[in-house]
N, C-alpha and C. Protein backbone atom coordinates (compact mmCIF):
# COMPACT_ATOMS: atom_id res chain seq x y z
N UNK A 1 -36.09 -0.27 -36.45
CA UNK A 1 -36.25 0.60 -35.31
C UNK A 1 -36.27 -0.18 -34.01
N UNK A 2 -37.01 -1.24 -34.12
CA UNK A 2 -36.84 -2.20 -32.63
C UNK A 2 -35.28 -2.74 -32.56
N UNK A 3 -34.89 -3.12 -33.63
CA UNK A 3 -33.68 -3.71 -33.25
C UNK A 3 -32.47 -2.13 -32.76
N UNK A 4 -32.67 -1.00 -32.62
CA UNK A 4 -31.59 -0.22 -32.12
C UNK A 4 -32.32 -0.31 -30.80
N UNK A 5 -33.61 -0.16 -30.73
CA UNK A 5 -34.20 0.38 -29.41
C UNK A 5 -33.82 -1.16 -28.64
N UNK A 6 -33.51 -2.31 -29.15
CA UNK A 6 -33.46 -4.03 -28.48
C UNK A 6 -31.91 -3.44 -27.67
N UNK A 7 -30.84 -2.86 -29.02
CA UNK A 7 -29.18 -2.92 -28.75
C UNK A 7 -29.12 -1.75 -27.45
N UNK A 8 -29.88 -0.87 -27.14
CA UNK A 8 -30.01 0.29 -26.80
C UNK A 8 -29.92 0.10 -25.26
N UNK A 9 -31.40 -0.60 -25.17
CA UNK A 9 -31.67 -1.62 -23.82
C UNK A 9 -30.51 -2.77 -23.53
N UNK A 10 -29.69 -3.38 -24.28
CA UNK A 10 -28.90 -3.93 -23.79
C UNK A 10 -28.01 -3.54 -23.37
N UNK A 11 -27.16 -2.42 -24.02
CA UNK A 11 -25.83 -1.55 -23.59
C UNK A 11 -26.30 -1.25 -22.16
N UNK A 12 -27.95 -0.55 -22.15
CA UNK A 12 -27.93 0.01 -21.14
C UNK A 12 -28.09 -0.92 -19.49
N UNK A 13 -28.77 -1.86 -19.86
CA UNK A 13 -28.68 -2.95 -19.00
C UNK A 13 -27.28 -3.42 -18.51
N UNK A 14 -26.26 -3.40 -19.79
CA UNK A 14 -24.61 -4.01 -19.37
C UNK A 14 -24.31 -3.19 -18.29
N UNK A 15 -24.32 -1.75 -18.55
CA UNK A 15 -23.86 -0.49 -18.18
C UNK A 15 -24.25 -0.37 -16.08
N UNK A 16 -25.74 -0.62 -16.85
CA UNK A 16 -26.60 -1.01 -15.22
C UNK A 16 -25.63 -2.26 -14.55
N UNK A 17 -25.36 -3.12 -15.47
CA UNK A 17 -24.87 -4.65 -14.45
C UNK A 17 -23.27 -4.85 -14.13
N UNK A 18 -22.90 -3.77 -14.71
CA UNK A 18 -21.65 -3.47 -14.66
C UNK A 18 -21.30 -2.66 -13.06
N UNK A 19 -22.01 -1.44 -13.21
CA UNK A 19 -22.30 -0.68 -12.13
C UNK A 19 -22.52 -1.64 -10.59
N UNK A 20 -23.47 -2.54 -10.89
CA UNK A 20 -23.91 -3.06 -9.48
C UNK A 20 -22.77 -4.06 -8.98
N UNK A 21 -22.41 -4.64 -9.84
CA UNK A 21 -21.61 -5.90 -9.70
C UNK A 21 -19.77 -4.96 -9.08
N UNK A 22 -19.60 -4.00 -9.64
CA UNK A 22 -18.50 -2.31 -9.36
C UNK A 22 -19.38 -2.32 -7.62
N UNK A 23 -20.56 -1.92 -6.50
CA UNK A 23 -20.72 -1.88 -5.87
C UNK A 23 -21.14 -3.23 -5.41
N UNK A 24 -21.27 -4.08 -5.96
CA UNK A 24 -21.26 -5.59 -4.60
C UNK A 24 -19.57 -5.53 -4.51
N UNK A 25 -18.90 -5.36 -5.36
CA UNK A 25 -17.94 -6.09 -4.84
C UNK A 25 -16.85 -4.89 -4.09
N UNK A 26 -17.40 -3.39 -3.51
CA UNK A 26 -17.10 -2.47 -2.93
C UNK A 26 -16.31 -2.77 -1.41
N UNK A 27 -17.20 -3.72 -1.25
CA UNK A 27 -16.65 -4.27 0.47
C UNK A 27 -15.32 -5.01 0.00
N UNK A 28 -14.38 -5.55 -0.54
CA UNK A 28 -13.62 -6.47 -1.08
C UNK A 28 -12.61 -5.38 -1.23
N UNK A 29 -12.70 -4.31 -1.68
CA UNK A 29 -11.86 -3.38 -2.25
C UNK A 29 -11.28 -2.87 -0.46
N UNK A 30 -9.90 -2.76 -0.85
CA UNK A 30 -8.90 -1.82 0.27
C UNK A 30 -9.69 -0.27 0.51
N UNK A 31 -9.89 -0.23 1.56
CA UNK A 31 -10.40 1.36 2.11
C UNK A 31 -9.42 2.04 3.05
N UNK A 32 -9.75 3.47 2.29
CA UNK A 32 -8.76 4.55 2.92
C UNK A 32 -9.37 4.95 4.26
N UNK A 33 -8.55 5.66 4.91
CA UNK A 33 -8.60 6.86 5.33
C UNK A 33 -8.12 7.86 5.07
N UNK A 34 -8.66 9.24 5.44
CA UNK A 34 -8.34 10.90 5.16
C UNK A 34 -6.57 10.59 5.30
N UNK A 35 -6.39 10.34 6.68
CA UNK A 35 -4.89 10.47 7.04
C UNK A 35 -4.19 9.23 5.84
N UNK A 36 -4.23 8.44 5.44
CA UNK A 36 -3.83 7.21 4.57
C UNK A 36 -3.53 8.13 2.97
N UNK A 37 -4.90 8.55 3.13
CA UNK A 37 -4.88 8.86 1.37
C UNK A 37 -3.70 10.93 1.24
N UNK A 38 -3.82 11.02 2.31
CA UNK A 38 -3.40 12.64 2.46
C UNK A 38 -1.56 12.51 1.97
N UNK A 39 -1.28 11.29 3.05
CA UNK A 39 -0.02 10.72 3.17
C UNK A 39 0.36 10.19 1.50
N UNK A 40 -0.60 9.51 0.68
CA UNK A 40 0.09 9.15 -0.19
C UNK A 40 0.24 9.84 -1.28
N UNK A 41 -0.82 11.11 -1.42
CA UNK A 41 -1.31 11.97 -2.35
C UNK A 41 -0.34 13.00 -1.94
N UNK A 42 0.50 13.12 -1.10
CA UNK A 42 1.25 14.58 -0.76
C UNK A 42 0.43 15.49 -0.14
N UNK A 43 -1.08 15.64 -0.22
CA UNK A 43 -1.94 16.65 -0.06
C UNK A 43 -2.69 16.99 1.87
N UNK A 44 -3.40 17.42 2.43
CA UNK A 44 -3.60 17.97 3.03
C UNK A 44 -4.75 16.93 3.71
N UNK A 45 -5.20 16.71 5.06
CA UNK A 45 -6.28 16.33 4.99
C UNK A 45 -7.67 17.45 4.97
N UNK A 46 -7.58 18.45 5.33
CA UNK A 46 -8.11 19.21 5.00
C UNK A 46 -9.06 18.82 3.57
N UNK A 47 -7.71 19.07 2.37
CA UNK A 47 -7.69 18.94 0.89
C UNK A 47 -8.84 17.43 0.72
N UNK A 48 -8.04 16.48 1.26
CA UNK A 48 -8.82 15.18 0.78
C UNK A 48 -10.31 15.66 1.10
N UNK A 49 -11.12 16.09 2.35
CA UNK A 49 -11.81 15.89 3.01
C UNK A 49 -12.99 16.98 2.28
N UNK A 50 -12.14 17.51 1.49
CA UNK A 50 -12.88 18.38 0.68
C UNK A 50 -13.44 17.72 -0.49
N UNK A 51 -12.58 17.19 -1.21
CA UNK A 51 -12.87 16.13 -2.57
C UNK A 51 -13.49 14.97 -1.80
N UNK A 52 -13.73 14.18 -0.74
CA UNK A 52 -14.47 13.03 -0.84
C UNK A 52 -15.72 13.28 0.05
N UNK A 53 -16.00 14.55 0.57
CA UNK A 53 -16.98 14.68 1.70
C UNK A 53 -18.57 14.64 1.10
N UNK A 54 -18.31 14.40 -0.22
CA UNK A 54 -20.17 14.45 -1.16
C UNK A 54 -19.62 13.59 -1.93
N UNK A 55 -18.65 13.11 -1.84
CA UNK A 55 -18.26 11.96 -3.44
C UNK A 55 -18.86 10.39 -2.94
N UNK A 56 -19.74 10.46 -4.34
CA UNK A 56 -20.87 9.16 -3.87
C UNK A 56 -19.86 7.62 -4.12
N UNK A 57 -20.38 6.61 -3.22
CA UNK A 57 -19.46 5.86 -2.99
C UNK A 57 -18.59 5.49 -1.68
N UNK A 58 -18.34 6.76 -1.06
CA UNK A 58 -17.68 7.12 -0.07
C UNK A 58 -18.72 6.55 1.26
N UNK A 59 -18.16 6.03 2.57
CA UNK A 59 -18.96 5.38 3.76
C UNK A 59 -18.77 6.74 4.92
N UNK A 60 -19.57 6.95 5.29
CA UNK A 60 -19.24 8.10 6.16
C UNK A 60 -20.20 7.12 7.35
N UNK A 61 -19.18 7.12 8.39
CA UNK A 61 -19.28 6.15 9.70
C UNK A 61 -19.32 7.59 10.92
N UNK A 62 -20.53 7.50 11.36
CA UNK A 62 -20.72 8.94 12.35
C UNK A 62 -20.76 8.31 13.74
N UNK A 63 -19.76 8.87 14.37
CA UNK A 63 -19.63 8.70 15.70
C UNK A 63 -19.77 9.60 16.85
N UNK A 64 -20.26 9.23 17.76
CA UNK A 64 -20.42 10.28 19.18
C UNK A 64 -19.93 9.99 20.37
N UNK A 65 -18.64 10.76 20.49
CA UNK A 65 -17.90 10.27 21.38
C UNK A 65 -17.99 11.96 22.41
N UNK A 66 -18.68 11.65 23.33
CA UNK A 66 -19.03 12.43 24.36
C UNK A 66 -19.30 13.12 23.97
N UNK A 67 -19.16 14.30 24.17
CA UNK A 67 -19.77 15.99 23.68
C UNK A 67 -19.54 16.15 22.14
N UNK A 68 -18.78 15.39 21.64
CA UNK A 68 -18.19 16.38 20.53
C UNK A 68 -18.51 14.63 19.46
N UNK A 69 -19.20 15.63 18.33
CA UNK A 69 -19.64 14.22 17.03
C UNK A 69 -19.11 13.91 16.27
N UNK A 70 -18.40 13.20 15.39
CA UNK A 70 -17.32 13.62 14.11
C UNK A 70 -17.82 12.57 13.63
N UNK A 71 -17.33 12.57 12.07
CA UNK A 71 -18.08 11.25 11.07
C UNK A 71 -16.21 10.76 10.58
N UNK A 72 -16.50 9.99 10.75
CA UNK A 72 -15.30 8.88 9.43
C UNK A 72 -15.03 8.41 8.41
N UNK A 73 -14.35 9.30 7.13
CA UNK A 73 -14.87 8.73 5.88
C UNK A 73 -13.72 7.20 5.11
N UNK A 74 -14.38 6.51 5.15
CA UNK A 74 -13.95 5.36 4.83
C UNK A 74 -13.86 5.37 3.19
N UNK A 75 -12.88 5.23 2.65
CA UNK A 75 -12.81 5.83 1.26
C UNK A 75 -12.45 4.85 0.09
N UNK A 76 -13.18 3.85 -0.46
CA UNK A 76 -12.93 2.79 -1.41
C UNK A 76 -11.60 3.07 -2.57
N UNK A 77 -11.25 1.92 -2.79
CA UNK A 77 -10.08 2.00 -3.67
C UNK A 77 -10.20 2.39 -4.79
N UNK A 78 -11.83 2.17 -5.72
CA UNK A 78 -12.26 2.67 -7.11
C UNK A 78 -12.57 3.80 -6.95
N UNK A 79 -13.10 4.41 -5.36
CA UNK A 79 -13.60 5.82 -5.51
C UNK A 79 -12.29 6.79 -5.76
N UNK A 80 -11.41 6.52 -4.91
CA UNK A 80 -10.52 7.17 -4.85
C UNK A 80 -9.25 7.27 -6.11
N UNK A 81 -9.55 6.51 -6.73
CA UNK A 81 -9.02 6.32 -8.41
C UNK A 81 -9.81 6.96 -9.24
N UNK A 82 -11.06 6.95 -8.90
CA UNK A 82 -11.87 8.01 -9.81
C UNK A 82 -11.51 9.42 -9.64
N UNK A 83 -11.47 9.52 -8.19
CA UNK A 83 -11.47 10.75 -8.24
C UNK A 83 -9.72 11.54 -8.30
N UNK A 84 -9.04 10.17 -7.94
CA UNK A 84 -7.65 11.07 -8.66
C UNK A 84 -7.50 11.31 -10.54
N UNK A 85 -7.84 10.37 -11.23
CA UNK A 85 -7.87 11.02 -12.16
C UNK A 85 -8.79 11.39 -12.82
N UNK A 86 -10.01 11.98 -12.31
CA UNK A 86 -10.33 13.31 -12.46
C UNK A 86 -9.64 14.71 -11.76
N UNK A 87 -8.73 14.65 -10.78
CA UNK A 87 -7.98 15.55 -10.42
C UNK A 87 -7.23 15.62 -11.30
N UNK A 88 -6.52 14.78 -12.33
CA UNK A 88 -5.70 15.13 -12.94
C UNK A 88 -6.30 15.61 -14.15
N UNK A 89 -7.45 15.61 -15.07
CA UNK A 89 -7.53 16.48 -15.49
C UNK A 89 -7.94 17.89 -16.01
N UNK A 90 -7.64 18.18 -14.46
CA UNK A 90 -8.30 19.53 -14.23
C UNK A 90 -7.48 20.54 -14.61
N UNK A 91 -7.30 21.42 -15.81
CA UNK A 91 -5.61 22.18 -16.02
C UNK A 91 -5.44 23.13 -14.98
N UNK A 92 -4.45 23.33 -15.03
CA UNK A 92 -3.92 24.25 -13.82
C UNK A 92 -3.98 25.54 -13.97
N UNK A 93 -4.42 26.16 -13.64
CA UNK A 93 -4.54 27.93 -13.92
C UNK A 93 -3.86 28.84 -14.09
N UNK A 94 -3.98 29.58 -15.57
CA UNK A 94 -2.62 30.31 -16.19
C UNK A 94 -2.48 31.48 -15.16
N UNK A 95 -1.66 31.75 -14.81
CA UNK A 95 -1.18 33.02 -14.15
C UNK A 95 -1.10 34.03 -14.89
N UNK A 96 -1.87 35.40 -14.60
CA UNK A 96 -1.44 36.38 -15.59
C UNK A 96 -1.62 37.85 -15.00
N UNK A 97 -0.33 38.53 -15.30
CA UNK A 97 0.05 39.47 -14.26
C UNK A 97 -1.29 40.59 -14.65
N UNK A 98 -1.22 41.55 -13.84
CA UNK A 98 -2.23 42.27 -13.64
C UNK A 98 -1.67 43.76 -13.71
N UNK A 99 -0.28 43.68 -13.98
CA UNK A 99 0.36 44.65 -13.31
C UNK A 99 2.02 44.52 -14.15
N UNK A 100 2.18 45.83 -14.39
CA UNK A 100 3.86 45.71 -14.71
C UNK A 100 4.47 44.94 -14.42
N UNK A 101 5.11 44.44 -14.97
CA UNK A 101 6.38 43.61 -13.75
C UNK A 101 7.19 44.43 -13.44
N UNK A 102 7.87 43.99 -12.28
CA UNK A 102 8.80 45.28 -11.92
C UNK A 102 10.43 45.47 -12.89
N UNK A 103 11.30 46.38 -13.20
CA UNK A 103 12.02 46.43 -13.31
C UNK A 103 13.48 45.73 -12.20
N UNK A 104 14.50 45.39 -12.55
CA UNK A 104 16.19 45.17 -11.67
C UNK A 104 16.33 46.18 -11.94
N UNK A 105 16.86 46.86 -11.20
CA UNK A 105 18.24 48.11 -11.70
C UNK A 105 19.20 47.89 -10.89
N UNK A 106 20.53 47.59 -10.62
CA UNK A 106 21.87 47.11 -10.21
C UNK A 106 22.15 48.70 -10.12
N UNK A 107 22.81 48.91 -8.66
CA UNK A 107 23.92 49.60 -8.21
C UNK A 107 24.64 49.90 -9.15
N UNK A 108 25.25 49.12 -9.69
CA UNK A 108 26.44 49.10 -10.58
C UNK A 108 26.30 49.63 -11.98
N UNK A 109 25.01 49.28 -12.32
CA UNK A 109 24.74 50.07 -13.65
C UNK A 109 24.00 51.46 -13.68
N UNK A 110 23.49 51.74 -12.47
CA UNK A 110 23.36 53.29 -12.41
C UNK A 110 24.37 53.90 -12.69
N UNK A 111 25.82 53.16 -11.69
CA UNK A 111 27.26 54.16 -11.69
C UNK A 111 27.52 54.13 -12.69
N UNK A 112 27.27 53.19 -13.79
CA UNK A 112 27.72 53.36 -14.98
C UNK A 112 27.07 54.42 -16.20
N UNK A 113 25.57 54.58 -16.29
CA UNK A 113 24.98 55.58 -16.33
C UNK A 113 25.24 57.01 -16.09
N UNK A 114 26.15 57.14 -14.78
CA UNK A 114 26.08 58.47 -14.62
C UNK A 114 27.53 59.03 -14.95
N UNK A 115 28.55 57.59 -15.43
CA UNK A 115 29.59 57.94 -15.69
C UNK A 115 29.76 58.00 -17.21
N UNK A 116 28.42 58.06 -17.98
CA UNK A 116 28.93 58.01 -19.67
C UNK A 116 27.97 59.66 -19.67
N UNK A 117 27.00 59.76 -18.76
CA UNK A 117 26.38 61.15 -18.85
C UNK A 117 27.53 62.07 -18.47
């Protein structure tokens, strides 16, 4: 019983030293910006600003430039790998009609219709 509870504490210690050593070496890593990452992702900044605005990891640099305040999110290279593929596997949502679909009916096959009646 001590020796799982010994292996237990060690995984979890790796896990812990793994983690810290992943944030010392955070400053080292290439950082985005909204406009950087929007551009390479195809997506919106809007979109980005939505996925990284609580995503831990992320540097939010708040500035006050006269009347008006805005923050800057400075966006690490592991965060932003995390969180693309977890975007990817999010499935995409089945579409499902609600409603008839509509019928074609062609000009042409009415006339034909009214020429075998």
């Amino acid at each position: 019983m001590k020796i799982n509870n010994l292996l237990c504490m060690m995984q979890l210690h790796g896990a812990i030293s793994i983690g810290l050593k992943l944030m010392e070496m955070v400053h080292l890593q290439k950082h985005y910006r909204v406009k950087e990452l929007a551009a390479l992702w195809g997506l919106s900044r809007n979109t980005i600003i939505k996925h990284f605005a609580t995503e831990e990891g992320v540097l939010r640099i708040a500035a006050n430039s006269g009347k008006r305040k805005y923050t800057v999110l400075s966006i690490p290279e592991s965060v932003a790998l995390r969180v693309h593929e977890r975007l990817h596997q999010v499935p995409l949502p089945t579409v499902r009609l609600t409603r008839t679909p509509r019928r074609i009916i062609r000009v042409k096959d009415l006339r034909r219709e009214t020429k075998q009646h």
